[in-house]
N, C-alpha and C. Protein backbone atom coordinates (compact mmCIF):
# COMPACT_ATOMS: atom_id res chain seq x y z
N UNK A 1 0.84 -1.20 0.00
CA UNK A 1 0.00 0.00 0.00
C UNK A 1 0.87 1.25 0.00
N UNK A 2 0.24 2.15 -0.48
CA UNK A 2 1.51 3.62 -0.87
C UNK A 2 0.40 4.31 0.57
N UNK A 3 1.79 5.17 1.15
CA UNK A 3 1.78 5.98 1.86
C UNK A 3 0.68 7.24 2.18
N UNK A 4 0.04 7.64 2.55
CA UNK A 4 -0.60 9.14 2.04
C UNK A 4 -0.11 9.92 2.93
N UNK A 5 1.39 9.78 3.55
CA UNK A 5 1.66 10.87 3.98
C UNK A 5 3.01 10.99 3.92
N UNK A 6 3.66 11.75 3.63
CA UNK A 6 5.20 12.11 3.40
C UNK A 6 6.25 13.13 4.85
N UNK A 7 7.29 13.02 4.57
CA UNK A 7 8.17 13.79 5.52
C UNK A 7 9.27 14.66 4.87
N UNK A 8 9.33 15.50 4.76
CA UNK A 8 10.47 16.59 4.38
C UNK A 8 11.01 17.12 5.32
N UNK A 9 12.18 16.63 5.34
CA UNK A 9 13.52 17.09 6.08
C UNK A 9 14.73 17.51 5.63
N UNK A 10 15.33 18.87 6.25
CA UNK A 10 16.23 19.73 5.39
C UNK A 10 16.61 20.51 6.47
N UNK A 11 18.22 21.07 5.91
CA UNK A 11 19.12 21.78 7.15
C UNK A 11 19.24 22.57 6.31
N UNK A 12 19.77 24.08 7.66
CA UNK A 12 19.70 25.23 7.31
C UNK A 12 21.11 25.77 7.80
N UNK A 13 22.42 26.22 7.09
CA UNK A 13 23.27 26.72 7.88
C UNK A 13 23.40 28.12 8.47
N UNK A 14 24.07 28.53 9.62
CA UNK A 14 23.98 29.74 10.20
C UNK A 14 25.34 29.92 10.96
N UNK A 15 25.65 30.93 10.63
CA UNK A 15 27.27 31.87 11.11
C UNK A 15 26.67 31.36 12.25
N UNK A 16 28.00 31.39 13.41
CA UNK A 16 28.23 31.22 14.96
C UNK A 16 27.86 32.28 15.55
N UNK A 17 28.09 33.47 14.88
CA UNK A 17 27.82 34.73 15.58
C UNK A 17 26.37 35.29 15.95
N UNK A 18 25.61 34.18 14.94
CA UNK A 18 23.82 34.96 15.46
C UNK A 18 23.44 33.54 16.20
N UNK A 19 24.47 32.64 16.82
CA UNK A 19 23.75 31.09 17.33
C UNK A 19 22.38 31.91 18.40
N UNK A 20 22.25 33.03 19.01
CA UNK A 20 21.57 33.22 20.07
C UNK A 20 20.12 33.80 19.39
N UNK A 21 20.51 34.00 18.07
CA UNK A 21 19.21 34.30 17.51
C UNK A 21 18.42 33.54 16.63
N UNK A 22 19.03 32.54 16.14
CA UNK A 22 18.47 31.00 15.56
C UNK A 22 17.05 30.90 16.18
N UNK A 23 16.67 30.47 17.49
CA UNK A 23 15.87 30.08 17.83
C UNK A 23 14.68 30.85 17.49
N UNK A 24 14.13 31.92 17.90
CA UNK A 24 13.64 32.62 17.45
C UNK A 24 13.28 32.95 15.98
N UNK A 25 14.43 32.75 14.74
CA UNK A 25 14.33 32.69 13.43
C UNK A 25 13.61 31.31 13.08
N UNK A 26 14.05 30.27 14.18
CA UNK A 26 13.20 29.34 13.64
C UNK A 26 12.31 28.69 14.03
N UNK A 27 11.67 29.52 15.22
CA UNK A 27 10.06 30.04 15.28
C UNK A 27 9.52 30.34 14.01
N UNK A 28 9.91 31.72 13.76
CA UNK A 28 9.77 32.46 12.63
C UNK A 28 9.44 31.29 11.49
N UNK A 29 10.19 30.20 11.19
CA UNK A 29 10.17 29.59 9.88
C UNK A 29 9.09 28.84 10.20
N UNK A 30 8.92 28.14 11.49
CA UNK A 30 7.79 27.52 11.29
C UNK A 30 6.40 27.98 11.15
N UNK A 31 6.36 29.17 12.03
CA UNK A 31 4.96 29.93 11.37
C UNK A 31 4.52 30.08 10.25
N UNK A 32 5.79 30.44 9.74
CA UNK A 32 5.59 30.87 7.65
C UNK A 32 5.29 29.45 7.01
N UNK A 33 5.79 28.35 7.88
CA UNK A 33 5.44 26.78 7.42
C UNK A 33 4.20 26.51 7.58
N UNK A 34 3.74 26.80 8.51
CA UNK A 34 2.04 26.57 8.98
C UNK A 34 1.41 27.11 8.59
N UNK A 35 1.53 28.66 7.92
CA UNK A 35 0.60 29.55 6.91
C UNK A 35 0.93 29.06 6.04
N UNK A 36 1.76 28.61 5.16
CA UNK A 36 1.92 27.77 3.54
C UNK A 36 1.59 26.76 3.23
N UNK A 37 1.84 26.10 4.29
CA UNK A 37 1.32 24.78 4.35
C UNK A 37 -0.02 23.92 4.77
N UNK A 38 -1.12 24.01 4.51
CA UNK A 38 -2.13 23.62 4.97
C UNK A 38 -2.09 21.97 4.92
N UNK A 39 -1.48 21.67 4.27
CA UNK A 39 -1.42 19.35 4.65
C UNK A 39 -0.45 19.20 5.63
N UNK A 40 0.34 20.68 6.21
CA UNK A 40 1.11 20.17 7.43
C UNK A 40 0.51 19.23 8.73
N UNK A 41 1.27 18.23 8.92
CA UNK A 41 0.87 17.65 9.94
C UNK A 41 1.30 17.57 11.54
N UNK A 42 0.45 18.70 12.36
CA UNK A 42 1.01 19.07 13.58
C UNK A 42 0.85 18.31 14.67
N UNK A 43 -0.20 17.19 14.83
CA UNK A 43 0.22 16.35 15.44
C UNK A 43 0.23 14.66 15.25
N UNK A 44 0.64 14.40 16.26
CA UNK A 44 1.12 12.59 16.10
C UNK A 44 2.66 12.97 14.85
N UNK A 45 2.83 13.63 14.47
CA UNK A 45 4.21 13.61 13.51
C UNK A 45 4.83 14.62 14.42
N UNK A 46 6.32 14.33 13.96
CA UNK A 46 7.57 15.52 14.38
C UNK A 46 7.20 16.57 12.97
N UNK A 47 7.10 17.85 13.89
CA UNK A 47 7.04 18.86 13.38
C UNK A 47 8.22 20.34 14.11
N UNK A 48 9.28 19.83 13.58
CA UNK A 48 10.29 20.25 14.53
C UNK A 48 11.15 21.53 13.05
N UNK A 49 12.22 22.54 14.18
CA UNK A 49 12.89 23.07 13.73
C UNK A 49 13.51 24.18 14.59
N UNK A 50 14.81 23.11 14.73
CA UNK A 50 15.66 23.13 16.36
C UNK A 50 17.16 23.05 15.44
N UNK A 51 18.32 23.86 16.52
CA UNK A 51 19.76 23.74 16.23
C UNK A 51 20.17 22.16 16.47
N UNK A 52 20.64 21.70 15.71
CA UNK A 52 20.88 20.23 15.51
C UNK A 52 22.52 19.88 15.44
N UNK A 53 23.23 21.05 15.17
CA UNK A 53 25.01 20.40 15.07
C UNK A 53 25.77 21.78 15.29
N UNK A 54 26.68 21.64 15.48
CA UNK A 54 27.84 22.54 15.55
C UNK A 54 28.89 22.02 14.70
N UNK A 55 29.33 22.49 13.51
CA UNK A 55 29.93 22.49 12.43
C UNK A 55 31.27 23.50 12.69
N UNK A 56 32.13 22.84 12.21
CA UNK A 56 33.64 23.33 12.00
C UNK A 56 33.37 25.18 11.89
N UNK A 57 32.30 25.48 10.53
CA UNK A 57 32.39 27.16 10.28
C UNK A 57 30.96 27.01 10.11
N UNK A 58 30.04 26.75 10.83
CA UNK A 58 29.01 27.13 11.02
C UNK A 58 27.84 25.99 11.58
N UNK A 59 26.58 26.75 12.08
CA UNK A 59 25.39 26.34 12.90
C UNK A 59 24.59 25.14 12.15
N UNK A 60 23.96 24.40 12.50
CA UNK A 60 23.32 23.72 11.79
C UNK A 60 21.78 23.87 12.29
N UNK A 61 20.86 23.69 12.01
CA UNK A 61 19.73 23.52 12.38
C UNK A 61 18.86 22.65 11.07
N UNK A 62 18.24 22.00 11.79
CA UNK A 62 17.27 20.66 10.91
C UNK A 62 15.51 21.18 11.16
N UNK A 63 15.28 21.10 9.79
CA UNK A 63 13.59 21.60 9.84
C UNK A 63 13.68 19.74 9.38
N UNK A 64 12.05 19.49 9.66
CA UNK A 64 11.75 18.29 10.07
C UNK A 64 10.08 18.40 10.25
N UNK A 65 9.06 18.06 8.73
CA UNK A 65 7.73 18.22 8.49
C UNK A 65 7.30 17.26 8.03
N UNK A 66 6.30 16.88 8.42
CA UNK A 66 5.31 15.76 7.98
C UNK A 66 3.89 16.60 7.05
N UNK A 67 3.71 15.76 6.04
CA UNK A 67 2.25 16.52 5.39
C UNK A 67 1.68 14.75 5.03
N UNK A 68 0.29 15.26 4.98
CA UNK A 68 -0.81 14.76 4.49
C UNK A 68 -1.17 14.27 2.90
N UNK A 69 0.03 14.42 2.53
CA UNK A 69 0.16 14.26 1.34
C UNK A 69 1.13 12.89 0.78
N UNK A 70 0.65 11.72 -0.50
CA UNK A 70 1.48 10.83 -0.90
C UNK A 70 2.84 11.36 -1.01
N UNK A 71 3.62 10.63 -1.34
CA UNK A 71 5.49 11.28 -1.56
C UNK A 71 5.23 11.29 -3.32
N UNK A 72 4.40 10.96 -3.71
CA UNK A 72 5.02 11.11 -5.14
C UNK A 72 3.95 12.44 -5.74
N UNK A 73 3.97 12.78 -6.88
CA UNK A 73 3.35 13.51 -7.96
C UNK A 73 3.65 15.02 -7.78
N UNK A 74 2.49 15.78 -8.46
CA UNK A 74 2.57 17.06 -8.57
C UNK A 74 2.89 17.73 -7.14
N UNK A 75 1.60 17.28 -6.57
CA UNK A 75 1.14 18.01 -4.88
C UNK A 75 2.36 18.07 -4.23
N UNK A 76 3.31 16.76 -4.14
CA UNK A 76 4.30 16.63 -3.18
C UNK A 76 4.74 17.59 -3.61
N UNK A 77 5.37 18.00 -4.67
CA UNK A 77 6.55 18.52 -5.32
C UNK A 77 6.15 19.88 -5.30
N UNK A 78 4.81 20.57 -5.23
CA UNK A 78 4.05 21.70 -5.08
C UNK A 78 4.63 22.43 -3.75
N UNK A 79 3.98 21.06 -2.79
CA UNK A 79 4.12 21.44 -1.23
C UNK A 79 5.21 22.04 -0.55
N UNK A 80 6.18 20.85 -1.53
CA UNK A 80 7.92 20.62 -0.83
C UNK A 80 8.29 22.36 -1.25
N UNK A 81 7.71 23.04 -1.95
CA UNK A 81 8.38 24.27 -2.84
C UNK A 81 8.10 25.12 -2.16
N UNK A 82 6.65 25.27 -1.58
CA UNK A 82 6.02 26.35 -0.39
C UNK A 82 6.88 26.13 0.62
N UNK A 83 6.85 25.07 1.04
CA UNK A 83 7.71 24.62 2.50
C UNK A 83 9.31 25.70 2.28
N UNK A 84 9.75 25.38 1.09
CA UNK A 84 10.86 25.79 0.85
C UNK A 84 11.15 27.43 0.93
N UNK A 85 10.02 27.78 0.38
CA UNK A 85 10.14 29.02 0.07
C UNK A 85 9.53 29.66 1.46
N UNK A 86 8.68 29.27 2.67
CA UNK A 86 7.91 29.38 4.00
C UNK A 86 9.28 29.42 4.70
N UNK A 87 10.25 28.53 4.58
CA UNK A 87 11.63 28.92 5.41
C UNK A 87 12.23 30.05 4.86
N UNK A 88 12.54 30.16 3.66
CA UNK A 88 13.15 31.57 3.28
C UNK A 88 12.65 32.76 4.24
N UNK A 89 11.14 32.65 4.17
CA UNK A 89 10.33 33.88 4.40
C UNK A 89 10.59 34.31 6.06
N UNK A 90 10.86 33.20 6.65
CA UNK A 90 10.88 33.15 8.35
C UNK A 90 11.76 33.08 8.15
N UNK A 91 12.96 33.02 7.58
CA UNK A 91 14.72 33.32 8.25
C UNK A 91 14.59 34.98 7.37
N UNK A 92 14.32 35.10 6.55
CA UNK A 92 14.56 36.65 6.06
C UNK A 92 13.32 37.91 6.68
N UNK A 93 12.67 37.23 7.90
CA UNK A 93 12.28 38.18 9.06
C UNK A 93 13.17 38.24 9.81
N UNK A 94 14.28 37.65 10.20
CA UNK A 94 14.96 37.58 11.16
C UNK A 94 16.05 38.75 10.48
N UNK A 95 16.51 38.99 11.51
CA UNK A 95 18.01 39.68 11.09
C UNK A 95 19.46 38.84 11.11
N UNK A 96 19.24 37.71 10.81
CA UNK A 96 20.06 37.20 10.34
C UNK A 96 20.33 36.48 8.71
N UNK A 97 21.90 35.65 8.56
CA UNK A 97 21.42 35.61 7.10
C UNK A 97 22.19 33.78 7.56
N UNK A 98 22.02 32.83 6.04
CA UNK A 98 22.38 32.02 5.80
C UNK A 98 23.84 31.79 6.23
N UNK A 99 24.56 30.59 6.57
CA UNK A 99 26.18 30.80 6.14
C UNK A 99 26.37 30.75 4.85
N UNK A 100 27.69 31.52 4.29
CA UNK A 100 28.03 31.10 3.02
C UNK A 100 29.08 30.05 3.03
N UNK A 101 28.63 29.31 1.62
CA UNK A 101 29.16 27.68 2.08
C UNK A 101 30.75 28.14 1.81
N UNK A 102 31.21 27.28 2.51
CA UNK A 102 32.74 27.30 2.25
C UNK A 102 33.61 26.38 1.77
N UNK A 103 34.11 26.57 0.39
CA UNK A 103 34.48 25.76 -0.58
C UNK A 103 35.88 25.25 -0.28
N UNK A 104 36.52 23.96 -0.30
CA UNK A 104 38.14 23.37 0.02
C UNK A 104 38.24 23.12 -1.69
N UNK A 105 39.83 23.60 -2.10
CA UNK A 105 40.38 22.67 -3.38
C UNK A 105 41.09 22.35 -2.71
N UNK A 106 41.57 20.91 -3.29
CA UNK A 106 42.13 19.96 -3.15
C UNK A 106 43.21 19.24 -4.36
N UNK A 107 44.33 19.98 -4.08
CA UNK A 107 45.15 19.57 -5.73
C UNK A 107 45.68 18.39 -5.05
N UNK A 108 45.86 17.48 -6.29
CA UNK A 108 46.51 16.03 -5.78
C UNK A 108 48.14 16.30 -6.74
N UNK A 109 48.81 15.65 -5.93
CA UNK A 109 50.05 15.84 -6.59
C UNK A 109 50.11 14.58 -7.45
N UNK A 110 50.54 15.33 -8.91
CA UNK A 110 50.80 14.46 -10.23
C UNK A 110 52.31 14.11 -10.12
């Protein structure tokens, strides 16, 4: 039997320097998740979005949503995009910003 309900889970990085304001930003994201999202599923599922790691050059935090919706077709792929764009909207109330990723080269000696 197929599923009728799916989970989207996704991390968000954040400079060390706003760690004290995370929480609050991701309040912020989940509200904008719960206005976008109407197949969100708030209870009996984890509906979370909490600091989750401490990284070498930056914060981690894990959003973590359940919807009412199969994992496959249009809808999922609809939903997953609001969701996506519902975190943008609640971290860019905040006064903070993303980390920028930080790239290693790696020359191998020939």
């Amino acid at each position: 039997t197929r599923s009728n309900t799916c989970r989207v889970l996704t991390t968000l990085r954040f400079e060390y320097g706003d760690i004290q304001k995370i929480p609050k930003t991701l309040e912020a994201v989940k509200e904008e998740i719960t206005k976008a999202c109407p197949k969100l599923i708030c209870k009996g599922k984890a509906f979370r979005a909490m600091i989750s790691s401490f990284e070498r050059d930056y914060v981690e935090a894990t959003i973590n949503c359940s919807f009412d919706l199969p994992t496959t077709g249009e809808d999922f792929w609809a939903n997953r995009e609001q969701m996506f764009l519902a975190i943008d909207r609640g971290v860019s109330k905040s006064d903070i910003q993303y980390a920028k990723p930080i790239y290693q080269i790696i020359q191998e000696a020939s």
